[in-house]
Protein backbone atom coordinates (compact mmCIF):
# COMPACT_ATOMS: atom_id res chain seq x y z
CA UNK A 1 0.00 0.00 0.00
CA UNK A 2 1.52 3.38 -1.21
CA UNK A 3 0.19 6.62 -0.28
CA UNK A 4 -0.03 8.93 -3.61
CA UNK A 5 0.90 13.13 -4.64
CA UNK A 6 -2.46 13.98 -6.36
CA UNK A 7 0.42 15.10 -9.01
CA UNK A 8 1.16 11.77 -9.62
CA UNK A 9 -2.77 10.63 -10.84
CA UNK A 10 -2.42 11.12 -14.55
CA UNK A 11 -5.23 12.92 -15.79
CA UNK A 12 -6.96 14.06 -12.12
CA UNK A 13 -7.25 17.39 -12.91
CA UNK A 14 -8.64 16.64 -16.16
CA UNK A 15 -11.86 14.36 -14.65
CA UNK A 16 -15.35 15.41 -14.71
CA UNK A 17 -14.90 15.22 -11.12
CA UNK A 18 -18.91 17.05 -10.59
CA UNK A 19 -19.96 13.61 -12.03
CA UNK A 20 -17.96 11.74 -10.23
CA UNK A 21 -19.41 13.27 -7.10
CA UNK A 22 -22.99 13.25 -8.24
CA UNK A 23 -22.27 8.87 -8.05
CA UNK A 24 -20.76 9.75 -4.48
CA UNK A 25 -23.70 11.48 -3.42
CA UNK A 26 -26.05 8.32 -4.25
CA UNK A 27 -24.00 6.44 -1.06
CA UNK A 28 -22.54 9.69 0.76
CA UNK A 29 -24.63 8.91 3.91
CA UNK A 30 -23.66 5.44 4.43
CA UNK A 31 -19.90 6.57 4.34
CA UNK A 32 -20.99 8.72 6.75
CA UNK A 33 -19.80 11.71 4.58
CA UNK A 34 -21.72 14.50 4.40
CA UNK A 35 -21.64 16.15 0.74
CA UNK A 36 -22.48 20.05 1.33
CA UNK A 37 -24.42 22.08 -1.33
CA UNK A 38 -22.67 23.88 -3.66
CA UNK A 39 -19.17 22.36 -2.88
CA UNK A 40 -16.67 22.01 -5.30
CA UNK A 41 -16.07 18.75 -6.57
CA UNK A 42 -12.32 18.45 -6.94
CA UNK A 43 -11.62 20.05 -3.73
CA UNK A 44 -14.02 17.79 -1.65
CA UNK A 45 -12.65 14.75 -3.01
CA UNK A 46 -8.81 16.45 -2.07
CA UNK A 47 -10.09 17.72 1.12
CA UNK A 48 -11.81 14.63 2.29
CA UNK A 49 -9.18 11.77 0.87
CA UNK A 50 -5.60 10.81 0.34
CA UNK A 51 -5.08 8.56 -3.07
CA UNK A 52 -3.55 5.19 -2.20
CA UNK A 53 -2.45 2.51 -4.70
CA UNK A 54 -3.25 -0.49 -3.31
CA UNK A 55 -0.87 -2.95 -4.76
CA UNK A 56 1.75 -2.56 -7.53
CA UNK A 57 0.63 -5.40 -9.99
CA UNK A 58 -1.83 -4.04 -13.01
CA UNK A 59 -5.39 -3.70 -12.13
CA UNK A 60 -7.85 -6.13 -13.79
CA UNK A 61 -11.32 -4.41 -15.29
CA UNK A 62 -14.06 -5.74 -16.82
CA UNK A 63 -17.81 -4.64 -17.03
CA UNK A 64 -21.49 -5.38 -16.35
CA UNK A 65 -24.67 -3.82 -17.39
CA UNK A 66 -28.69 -3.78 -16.84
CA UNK A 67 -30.07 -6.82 -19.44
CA UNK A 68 -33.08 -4.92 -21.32
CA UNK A 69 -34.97 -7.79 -22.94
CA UNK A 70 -38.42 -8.68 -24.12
CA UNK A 71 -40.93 -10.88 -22.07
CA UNK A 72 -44.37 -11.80 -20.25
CA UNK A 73 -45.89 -12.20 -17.17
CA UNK A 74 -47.48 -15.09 -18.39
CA UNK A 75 -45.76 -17.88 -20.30
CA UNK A 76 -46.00 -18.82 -23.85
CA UNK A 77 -43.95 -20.61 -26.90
CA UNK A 78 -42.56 -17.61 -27.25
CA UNK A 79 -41.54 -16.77 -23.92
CA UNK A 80 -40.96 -19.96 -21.62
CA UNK A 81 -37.82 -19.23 -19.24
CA UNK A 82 -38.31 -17.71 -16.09
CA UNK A 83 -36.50 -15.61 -13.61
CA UNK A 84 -37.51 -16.58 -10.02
CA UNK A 85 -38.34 -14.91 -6.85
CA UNK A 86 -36.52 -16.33 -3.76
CA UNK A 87 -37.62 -19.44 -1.62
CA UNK A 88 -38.50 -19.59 1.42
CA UNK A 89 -35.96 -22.21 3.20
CA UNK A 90 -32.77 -21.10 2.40
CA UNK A 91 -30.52 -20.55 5.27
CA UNK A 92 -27.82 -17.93 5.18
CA UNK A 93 -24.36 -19.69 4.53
CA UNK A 94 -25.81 -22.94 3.68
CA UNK A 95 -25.94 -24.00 0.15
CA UNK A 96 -29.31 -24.84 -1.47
CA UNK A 97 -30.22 -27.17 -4.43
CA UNK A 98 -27.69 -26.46 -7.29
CA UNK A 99 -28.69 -25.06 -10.59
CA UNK A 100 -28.91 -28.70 -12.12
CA UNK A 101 -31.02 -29.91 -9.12
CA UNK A 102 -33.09 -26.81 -9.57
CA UNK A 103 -33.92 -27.47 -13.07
CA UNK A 104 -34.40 -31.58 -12.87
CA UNK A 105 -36.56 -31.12 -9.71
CA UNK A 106 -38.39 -27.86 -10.64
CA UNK A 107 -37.80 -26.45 -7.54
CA UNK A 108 -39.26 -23.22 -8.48
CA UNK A 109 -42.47 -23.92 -9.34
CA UNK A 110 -44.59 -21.08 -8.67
CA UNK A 111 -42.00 -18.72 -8.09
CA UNK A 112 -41.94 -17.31 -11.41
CA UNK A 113 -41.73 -13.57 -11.70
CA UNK A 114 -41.34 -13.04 -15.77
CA UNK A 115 -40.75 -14.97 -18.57
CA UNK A 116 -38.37 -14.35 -21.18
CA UNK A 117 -37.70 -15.40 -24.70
CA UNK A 118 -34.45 -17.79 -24.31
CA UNK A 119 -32.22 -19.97 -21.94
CA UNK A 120 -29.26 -17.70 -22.39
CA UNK A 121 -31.08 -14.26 -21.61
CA UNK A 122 -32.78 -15.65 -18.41
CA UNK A 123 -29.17 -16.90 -17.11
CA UNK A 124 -26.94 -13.74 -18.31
CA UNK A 125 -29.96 -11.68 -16.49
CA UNK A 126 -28.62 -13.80 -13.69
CA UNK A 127 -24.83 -12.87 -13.93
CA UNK A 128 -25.51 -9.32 -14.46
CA UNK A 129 -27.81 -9.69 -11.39
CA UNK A 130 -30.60 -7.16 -12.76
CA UNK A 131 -32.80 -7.02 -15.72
CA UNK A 132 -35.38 -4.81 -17.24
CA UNK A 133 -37.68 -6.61 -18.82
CA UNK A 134 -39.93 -4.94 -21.80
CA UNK A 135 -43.52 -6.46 -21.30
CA UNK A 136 -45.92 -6.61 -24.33
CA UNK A 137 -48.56 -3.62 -23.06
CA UNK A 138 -45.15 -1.29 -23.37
CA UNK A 139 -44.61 -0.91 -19.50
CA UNK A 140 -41.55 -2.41 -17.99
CA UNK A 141 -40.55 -4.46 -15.19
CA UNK A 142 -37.67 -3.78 -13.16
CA UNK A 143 -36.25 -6.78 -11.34
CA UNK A 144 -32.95 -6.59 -8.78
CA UNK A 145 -31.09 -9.29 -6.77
CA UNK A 146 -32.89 -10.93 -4.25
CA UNK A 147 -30.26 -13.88 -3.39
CA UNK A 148 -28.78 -16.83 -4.63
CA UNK A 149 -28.70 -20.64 -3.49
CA UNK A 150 -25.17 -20.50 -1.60
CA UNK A 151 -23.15 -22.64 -4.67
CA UNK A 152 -20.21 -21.37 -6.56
CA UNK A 153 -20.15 -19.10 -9.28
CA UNK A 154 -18.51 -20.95 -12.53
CA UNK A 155 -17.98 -19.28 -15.56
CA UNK A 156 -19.73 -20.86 -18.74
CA UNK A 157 -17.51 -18.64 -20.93
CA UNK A 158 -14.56 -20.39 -19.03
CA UNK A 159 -16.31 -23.66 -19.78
CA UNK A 160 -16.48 -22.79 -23.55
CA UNK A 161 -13.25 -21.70 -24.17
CA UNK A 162 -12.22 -25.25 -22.41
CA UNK A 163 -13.99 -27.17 -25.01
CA UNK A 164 -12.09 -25.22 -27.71
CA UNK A 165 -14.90 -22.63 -28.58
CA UNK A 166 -12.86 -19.91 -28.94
CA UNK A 167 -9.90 -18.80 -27.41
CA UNK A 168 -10.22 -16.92 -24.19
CA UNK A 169 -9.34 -13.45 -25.60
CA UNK A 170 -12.50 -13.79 -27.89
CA UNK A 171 -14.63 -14.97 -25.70
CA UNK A 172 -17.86 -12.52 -25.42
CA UNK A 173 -21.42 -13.14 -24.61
CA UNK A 174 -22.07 -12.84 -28.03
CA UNK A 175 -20.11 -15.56 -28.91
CA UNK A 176 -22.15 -17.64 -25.98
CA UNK A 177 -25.26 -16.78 -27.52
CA UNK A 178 -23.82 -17.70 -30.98
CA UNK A 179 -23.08 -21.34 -29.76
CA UNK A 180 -26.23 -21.36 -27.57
CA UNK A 181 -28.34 -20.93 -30.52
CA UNK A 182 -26.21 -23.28 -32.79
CA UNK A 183 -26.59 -26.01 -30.49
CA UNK A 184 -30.04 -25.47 -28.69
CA UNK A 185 -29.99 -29.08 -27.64
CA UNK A 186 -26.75 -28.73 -25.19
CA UNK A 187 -27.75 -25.35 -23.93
CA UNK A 188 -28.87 -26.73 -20.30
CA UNK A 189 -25.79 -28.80 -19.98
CA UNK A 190 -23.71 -25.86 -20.43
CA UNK A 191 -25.69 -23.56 -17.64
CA UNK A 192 -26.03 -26.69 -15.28
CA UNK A 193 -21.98 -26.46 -14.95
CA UNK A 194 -22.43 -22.98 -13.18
CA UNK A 195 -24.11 -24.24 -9.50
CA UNK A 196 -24.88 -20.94 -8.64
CA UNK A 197 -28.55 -19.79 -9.66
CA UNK A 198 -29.54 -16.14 -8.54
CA UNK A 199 -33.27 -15.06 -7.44
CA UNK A 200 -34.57 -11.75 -8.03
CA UNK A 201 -37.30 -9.32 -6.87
CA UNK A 202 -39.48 -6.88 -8.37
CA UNK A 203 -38.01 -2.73 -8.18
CA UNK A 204 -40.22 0.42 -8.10
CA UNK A 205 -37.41 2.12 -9.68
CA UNK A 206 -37.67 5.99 -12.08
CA UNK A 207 -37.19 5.25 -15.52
CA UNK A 208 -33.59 6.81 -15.73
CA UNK A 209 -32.41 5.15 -12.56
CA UNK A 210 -29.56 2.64 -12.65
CA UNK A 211 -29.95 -0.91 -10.24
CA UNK A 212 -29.74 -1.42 -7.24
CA UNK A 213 -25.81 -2.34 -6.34
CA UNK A 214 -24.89 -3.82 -2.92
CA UNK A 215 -25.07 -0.55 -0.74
CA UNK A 216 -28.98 -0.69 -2.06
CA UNK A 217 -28.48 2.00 -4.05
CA UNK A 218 -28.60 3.10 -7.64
CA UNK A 219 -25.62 2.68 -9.57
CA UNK A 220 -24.53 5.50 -12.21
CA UNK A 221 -23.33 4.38 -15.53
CA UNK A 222 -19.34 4.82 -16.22
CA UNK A 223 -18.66 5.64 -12.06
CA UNK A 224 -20.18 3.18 -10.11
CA UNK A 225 -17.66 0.09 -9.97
CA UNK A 226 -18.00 -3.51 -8.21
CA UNK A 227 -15.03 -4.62 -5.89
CA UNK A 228 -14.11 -6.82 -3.72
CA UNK A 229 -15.18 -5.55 -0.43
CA UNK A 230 -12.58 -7.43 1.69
CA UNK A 231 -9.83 -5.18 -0.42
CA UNK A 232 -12.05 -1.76 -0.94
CA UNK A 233 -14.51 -1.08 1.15
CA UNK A 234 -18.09 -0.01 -0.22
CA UNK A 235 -18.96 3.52 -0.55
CA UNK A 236 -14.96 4.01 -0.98
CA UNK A 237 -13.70 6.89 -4.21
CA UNK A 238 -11.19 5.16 -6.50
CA UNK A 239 -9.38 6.33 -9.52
CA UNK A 240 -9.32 3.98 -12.57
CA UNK A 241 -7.31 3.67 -16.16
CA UNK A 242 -7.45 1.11 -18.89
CA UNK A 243 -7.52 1.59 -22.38
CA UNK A 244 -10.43 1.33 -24.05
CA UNK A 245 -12.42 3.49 -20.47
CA UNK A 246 -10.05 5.73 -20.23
CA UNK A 247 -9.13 7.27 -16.58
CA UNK A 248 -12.21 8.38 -14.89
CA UNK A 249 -13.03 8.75 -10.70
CA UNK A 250 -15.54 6.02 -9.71
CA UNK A 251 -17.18 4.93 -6.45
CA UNK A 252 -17.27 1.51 -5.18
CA UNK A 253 -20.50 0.61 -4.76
CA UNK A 254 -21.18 -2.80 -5.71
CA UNK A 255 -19.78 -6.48 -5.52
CA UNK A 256 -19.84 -9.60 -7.99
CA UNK A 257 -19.32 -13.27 -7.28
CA UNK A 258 -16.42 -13.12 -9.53
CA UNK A 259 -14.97 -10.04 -8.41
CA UNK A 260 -12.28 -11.02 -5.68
CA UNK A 261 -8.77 -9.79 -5.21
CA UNK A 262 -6.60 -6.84 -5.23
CA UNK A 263 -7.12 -4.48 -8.15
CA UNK A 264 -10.36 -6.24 -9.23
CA UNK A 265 -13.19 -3.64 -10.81
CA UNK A 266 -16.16 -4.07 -12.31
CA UNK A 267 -17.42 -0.87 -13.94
CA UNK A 268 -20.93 -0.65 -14.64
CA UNK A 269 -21.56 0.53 -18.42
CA UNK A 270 -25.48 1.21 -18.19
CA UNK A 271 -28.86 -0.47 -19.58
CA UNK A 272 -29.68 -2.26 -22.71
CA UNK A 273 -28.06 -4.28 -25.57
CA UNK A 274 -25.19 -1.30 -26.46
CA UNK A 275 -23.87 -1.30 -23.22
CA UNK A 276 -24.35 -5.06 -22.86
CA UNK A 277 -21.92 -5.33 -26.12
CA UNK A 278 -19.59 -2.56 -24.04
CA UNK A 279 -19.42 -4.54 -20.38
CA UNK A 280 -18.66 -7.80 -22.95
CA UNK A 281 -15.78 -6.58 -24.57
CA UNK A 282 -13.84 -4.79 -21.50
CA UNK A 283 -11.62 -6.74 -19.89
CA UNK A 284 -8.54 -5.24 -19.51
CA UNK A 285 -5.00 -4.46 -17.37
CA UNK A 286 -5.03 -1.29 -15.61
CA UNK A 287 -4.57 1.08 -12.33
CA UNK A 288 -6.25 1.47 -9.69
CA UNK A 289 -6.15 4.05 -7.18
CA UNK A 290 -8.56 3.67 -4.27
CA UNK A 291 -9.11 7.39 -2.40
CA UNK A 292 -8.89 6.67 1.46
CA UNK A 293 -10.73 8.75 3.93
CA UNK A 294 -8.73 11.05 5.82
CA UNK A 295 -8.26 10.17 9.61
C-alpha cells in the first residue's frame, strides 16, 4: 500500500470530477460523509481523501450492465424461461439445491416472476444480477437481486473456451449466444456447470435510474464500480485507467461473485443491448487508485 501526490494521478485534474461526485452522493450517507451544497467537486474529493495505490501489480477491469430484454408475465412458446423470486428455506451460509437440481426437480415452481424469450437471456440476467424486462402492453418491469442458493459461481464462458470454442481473448457473450443458438440441444448442460442460480425481486425504480448495487443504491453508468469488499470497502472513491475506459473517478458501490482480489473492478456501463456489447468486450490491465478517507 503506497500513499499517492495527487500530481502523480495522470489525468486528475482533467476528470469530470462534478460527475464523479454526483455517483458519491447516491452512497454519501452510508460513508458517513456529508456532501455540502454547492461544494466544489475536486476540492471535496482532495479535502476529504488521500489517493492510495493499493498494490503494484496491473489492475484487472471488466464490465457489467442492466439486461433490457423482451418478455411476459405469463408464459407462452414464445416466452418460456423464467426468472424466479426467492424461496423460502434457504438458510444464510448454507448452500441450497444447485442449478442442475433446480432445473431436474423444478424447484421453483410457482415462483416465477417473468418470462423471457431464451435460456441464455434468463441466465446472463442472472450474472448481471438485474434485468429490465420490456412487457408486451409497453410498460416495464424492473427486477434486482434478491439472493442466490449458496453454490459457486462458474464461468460458462470459461467452460467454452475449455472445449475449444474460442480462445479466451475472444470470448464474449455474443459468442455464448452464438453457440447457444447453434446447439439449442446442449444449452442446459452448459448452464447446469455454473451451481450458482440467482433469485430476483421486483423494483419500483424511475425510468432513468440505474440498479440497485450492494449498498442498495442506484448505480450511475461509467462511475459506479463492483469490488471486492474485503480489499475496498463499499462507498470508498477510487481512480481507474485502462484503455479502451479511459481514466475516470468512480465509487465503489457494488460487488460480484467473480470479483475477488486486489485491483479487481467491475465498472458498470449502463442499460440495454449497447452497453451489454460494451461490459462484454472490456476486460482489460489497468490502475487502480482507491481514495482513502482522511483520519
Amino acid at each position: 500500500m503506497r500513499r499517492l501526490p495527487w500530481t502523480e494521478i495522470e489525468g486528475w485534474e482533467n476528470d469530470d470530477h462534478a460527475a464523479a461526485l454526483a455517483a458519491f452522493r447516491v452512497t454519501a450517507d452510508l460513508f458517513g460523509i456529508a456532501v455540502e451544497d454547492g461544494a466544489d467537486p475536486r476540492d471535496f474529493f482532495e479535502a476529504h481523501f488521500e489517493p492510495v495505490e493499493l498494490c503494484a501489480s496491473e489492475a484487472h477491469f471488466t464490465g457489467y450492465y442492466e439486461p433490457e430484454v423482451p418478455g411476459a408475465l405469463a408464459p407462452s412458446d414464445r416466452f418460456a424461461h423464467a426468472l424466479y423470486a426467492f424461496p423460502a428455506g434457504i438458510e444464510p451460509e448454507t448452500p441450497w439445491f444447485t442449478r442442475a437440481e433446480i432445473v431436474a426437480g423444478d424447484k421453483l415452481a410457482g415462483l416465477e416472476l417473468v418470462y423471457l424469450e431464451s435460456a441464455i437471456e434468463a441466465f446472463l440476467a442472472q450474472v448481471q444480477g438485474s434485468i429490465r424486462v420490456r412487457l408486451e402492453d409497453g410498460t416495464s418491469l424492473r427486477l434486482g437481486f434478491a439472493g442466490k442458493n449458496g453454490h459457486p459461481y462458474r464461468s460458462i464462458g470459461k467452460e467454452l473456451v475449455a472445449r475449444g470454442v474460442a480462445p479466451a481473448a475472444e470470448m464474449t457473450p455474443e459468442v455464448i449466444r452464438d453457440w447457444c443458438a447453434h446447439h439449442p440441444e446442449a444449452v442446459q448442460d452448459l448452464l447446469n456447470t455454473n451451481p450458482s442460480f440467482v433469485f430476483f425481486r421486483p423494483l419500483d425504480l424511475p425510468e432513468e435510474a440505474g440498479p440497485i448495487g450492494a449498498m442498495g443504491r442506484s448505480v450511475t453508468p461509467g462511475r459506479s464500480l463492483a469490488v471486492d469488499p474485503e480489499i475496498v470497502p463499499l462507498g470508498s472513491p477510487a481512480w481507474i485507467a485502462a484503455p479502451s475506459i479511459g481514466a475516470r473517478l468512480v465509487v465503489a458501490q457494488d460487488i460480484g461473485s467473480a470479483i475477488r482480489g486486489l485491483g479487481r473492478g467491475d465498472l458498470f456501463l449502463g442499460s440495454g443491448p449497447e452497453a451489454g456489447r460494451a461490459a462484454g468486450a472490456l476486460n482489460e490491465r489497468g490502475r487502480m487508485i482507491v481514495l482513502r478517507r482522511r483520519p
